[in-house]
Structures are given as structure tokens and as C-alpha cells.
C-alpha atoms as a PDB file:
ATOM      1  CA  UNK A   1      14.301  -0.399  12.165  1.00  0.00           C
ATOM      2  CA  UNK A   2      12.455   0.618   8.923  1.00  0.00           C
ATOM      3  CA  UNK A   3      11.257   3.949   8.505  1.00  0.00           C
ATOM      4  CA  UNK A   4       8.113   4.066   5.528  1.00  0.00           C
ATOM      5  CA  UNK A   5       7.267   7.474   4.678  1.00  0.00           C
ATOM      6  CA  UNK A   6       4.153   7.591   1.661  1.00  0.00           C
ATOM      7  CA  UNK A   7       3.566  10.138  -0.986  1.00  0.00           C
ATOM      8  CA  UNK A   8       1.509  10.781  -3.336  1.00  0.00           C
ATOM      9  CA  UNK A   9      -1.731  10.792  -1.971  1.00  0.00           C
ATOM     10  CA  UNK A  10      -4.199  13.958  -2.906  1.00  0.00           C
ATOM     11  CA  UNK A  11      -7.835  14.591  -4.250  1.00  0.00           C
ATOM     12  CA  UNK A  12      -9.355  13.383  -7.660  1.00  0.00           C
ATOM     13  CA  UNK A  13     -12.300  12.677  -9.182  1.00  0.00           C
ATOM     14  CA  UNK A  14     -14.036   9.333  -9.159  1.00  0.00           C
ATOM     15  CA  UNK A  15     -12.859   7.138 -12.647  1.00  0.00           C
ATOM     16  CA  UNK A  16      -9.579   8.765 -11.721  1.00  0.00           C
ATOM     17  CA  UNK A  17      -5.672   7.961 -11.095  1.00  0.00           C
ATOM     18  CA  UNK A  18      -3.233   8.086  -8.540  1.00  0.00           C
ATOM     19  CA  UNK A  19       0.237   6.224  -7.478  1.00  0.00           C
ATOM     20  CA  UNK A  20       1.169   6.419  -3.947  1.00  0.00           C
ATOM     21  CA  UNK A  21       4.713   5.888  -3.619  1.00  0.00           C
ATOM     22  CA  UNK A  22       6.221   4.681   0.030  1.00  0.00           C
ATOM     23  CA  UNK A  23      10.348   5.532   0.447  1.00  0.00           C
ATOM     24  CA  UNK A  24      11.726   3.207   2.857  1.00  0.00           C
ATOM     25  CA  UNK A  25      15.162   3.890   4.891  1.00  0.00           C
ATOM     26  CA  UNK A  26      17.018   1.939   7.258  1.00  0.00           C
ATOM     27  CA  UNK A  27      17.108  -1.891   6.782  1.00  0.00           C
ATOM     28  CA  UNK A  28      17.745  -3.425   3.333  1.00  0.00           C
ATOM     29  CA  UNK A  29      14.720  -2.699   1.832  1.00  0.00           C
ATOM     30  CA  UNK A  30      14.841  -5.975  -0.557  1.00  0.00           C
ATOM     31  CA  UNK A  31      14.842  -8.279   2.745  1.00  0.00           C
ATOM     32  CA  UNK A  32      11.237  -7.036   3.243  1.00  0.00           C
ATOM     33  CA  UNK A  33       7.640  -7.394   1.337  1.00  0.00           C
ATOM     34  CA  UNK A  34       5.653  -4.816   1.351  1.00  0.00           C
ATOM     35  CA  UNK A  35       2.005  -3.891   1.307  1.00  0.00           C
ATOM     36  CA  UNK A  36      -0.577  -1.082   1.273  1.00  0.00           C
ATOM     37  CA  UNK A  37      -3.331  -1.174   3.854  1.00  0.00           C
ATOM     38  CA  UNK A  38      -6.150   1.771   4.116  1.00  0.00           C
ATOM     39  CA  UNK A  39      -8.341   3.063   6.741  1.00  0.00           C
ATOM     40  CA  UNK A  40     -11.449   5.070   6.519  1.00  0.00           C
ATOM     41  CA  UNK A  41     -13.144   7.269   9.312  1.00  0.00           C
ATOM     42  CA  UNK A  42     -15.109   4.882  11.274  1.00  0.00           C
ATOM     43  CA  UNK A  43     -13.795   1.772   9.925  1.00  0.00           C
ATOM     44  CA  UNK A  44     -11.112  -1.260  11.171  1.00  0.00           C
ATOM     45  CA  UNK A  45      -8.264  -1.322   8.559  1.00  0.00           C
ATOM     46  CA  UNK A  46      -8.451  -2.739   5.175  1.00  0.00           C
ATOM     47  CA  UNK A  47      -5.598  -4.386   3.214  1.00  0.00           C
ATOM     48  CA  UNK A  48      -4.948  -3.580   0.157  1.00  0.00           C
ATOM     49  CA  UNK A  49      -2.191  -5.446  -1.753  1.00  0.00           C
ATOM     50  CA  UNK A  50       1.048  -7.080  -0.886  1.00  0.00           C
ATOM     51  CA  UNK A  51       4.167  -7.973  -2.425  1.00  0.00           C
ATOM     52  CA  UNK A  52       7.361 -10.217  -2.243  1.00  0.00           C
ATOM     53  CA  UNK A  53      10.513  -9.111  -1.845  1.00  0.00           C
ATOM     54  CA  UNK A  54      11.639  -9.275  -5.276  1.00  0.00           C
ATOM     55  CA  UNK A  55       8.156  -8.078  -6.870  1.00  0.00           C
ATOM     56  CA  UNK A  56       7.546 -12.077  -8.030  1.00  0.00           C
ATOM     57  CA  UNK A  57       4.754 -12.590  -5.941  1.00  0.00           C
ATOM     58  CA  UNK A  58       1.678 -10.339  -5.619  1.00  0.00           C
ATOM     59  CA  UNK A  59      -1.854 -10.548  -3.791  1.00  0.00           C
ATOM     60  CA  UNK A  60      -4.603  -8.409  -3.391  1.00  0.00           C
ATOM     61  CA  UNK A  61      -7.736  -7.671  -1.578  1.00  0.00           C
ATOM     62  CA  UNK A  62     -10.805  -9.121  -4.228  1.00  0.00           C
ATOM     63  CA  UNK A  63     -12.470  -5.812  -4.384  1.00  0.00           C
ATOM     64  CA  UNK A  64      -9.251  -3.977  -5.278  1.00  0.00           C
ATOM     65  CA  UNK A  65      -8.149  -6.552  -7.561  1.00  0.00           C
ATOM     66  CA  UNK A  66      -7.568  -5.310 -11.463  1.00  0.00           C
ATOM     67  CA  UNK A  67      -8.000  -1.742 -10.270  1.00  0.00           C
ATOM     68  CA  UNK A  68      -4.842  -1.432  -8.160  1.00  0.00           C
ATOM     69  CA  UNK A  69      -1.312  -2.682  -8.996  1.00  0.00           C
ATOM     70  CA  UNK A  70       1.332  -3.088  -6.604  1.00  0.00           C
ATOM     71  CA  UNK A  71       5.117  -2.843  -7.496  1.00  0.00           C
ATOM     72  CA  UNK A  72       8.114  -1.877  -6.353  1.00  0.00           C
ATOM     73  CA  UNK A  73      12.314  -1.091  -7.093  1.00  0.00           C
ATOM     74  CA  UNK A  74      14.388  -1.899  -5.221  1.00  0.00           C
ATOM     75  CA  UNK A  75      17.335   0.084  -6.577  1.00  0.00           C
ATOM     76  CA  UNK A  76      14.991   2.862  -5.111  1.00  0.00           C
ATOM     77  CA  UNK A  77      13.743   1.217  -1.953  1.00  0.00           C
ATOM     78  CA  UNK A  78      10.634   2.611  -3.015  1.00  0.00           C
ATOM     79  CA  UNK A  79       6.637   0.619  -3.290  1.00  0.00           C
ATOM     80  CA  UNK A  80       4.323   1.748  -5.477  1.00  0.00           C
ATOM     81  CA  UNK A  81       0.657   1.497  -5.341  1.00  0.00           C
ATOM     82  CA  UNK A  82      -1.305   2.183  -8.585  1.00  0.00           C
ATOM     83  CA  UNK A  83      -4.878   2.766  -8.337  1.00  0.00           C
ATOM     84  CA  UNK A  84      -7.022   3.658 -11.204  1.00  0.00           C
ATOM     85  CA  UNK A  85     -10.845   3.669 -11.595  1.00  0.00           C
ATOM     86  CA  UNK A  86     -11.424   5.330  -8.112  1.00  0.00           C
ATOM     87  CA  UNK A  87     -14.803   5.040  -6.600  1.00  0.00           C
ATOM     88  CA  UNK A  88     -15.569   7.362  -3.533  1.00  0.00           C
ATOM     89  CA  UNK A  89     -15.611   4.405  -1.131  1.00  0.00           C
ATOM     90  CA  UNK A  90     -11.793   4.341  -2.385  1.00  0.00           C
ATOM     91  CA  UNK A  91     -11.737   7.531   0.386  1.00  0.00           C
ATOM     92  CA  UNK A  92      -9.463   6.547   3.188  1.00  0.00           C
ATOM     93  CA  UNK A  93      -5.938   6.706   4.455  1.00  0.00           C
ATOM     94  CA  UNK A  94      -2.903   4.394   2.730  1.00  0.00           C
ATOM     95  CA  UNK A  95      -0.429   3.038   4.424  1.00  0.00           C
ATOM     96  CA  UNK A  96       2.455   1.402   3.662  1.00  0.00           C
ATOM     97  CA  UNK A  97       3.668  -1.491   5.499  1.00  0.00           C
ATOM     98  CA  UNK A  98       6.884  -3.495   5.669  1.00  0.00           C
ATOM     99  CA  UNK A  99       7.266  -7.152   7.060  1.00  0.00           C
ATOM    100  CA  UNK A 100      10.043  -9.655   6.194  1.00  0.00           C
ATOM    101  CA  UNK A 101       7.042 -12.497   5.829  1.00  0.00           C
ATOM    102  CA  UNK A 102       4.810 -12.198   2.620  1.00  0.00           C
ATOM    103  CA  UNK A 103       2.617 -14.501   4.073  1.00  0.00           C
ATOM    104  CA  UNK A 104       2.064 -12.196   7.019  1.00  0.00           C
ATOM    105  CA  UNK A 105       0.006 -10.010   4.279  1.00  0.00           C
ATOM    106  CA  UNK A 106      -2.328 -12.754   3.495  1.00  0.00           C
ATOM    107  CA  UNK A 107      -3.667 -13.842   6.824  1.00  0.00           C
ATOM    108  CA  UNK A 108      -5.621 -10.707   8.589  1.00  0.00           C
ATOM    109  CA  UNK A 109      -4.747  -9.560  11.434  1.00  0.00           C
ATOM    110  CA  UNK A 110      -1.149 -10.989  11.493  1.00  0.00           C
ATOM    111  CA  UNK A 111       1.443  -8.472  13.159  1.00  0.00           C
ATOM    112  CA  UNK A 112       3.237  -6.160  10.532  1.00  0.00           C
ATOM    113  CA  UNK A 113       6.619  -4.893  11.486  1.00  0.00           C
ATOM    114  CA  UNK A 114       7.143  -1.155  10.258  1.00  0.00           C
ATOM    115  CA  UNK A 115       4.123   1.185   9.183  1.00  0.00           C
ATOM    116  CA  UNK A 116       4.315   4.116   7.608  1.00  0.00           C
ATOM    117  CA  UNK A 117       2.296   7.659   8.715  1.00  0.00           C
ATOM    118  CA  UNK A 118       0.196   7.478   5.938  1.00  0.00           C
ATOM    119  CA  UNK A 119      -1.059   9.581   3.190  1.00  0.00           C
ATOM    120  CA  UNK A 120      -4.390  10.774   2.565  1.00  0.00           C
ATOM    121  CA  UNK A 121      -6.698   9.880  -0.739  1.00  0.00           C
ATOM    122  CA  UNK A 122      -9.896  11.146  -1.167  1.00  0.00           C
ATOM    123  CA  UNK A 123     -12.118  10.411  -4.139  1.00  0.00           C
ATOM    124  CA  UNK A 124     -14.979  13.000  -4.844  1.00  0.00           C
ATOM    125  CA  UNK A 125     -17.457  12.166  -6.776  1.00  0.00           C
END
């Protein structure tokens, strides 16, 4: 088992900043990628960005692309998602997701392992 717990979420302004962070415990955390999915009221869930286990390889949804930036360390078995120039249709909740296949990440709808609870980001604008 991995257990995914995500901070960091909050409110800002649109053209703002925020890093969502996602602690992971149990498993060895560098055995896994990792990736950020969101989901907004109303709407099927979104990926976000992915990346490998050793933060080599990286992919991202097109309309997140140069905005966002996924990374991670392992020393802290902690992801990071960094999202800058929020828009209000970045509104939704971010989760963090663990699977031992990167490839899993790029083909929607493929099973993730472990999922975190979430956190909450809400752009105003």
C-alpha cells in the first residue's frame, strides 16, 4: 500500500501561484511515478501531469503545459506540482496519484494504483 496525502492547496487570485505538495508513505516511493489529476464540480477527471520515477521523464496535459511543472524528491518521498498563471477554470480538486507504470499516465482512463484525498484550489478572479 501507498498512502498520498496533498497539501498545499488554498485560494488565490487568477495570474497567481501555488505548489501542491503530495507526501507519500508506505512503499518505496522511488519504485513509483507519480501524477496530478484534478476534478471540477460537474466534470469527469482531468490529468494533469505525470512523472517517472526518477523525475527524467515528464508529460503533461496540452492545456497545462508551460504553466504547471511537475517534480519530485525522492529523499522526501514528496511530488510537487507547480502551477503558475492560474485562470479560474484552473478551479477544481488535485489529486495526487501513484502507479509503478509511467505509461499508465499517458493513456486515459488506465487504472492508477494509490490516490490521494485531494486538496482543494480555487482561482478567483
Amino acid at each position: 500500500q501507498v498512502q498520498l496525502v496533498e497539501s498545499g492547496g488554498g485560494l488565490v487570485q487568477a495570474g497567481g501561484s501555488l505548489r501542491l505538495s503530495c507526501a507519500a508513505s508506505g512503499r518505496t516511493f522511488r519504485n513509483y511515478a507519480m501524477g496530478w489529476f484534478r476534478q471540477a464540480p460537474g466534470k469527469e477527471r482531468q490529468f494533469v501531469a505525470a512523472i517517472g520515477w526518477n523525475g527524467g521523464l515528464t508529460y503533461y496535459s496540452d492545456s497545462m503545459k508551460g504553466r504547471f511543472t511537475i517534480s519530485r524528491d525522492n529523499a522526501k518521498n514528496t511530488v510537487y506540482l507547480q502551477m503558475n498563471s492560474l485562470k479560474p477554470e484552473d478551479t477544481a480538486n488535485y489529486y495526487c496519484a501513484a502507479d509503478p507504470s509511467f505509461s499508465r499516465f499517458k493513456i486515459t482512463g488506465s487504472p492508477i494504483d494509490y490516490w490521494g484525498q485531494g486538496t482543494q484550489v480555487t482561482v478567483s478572479s
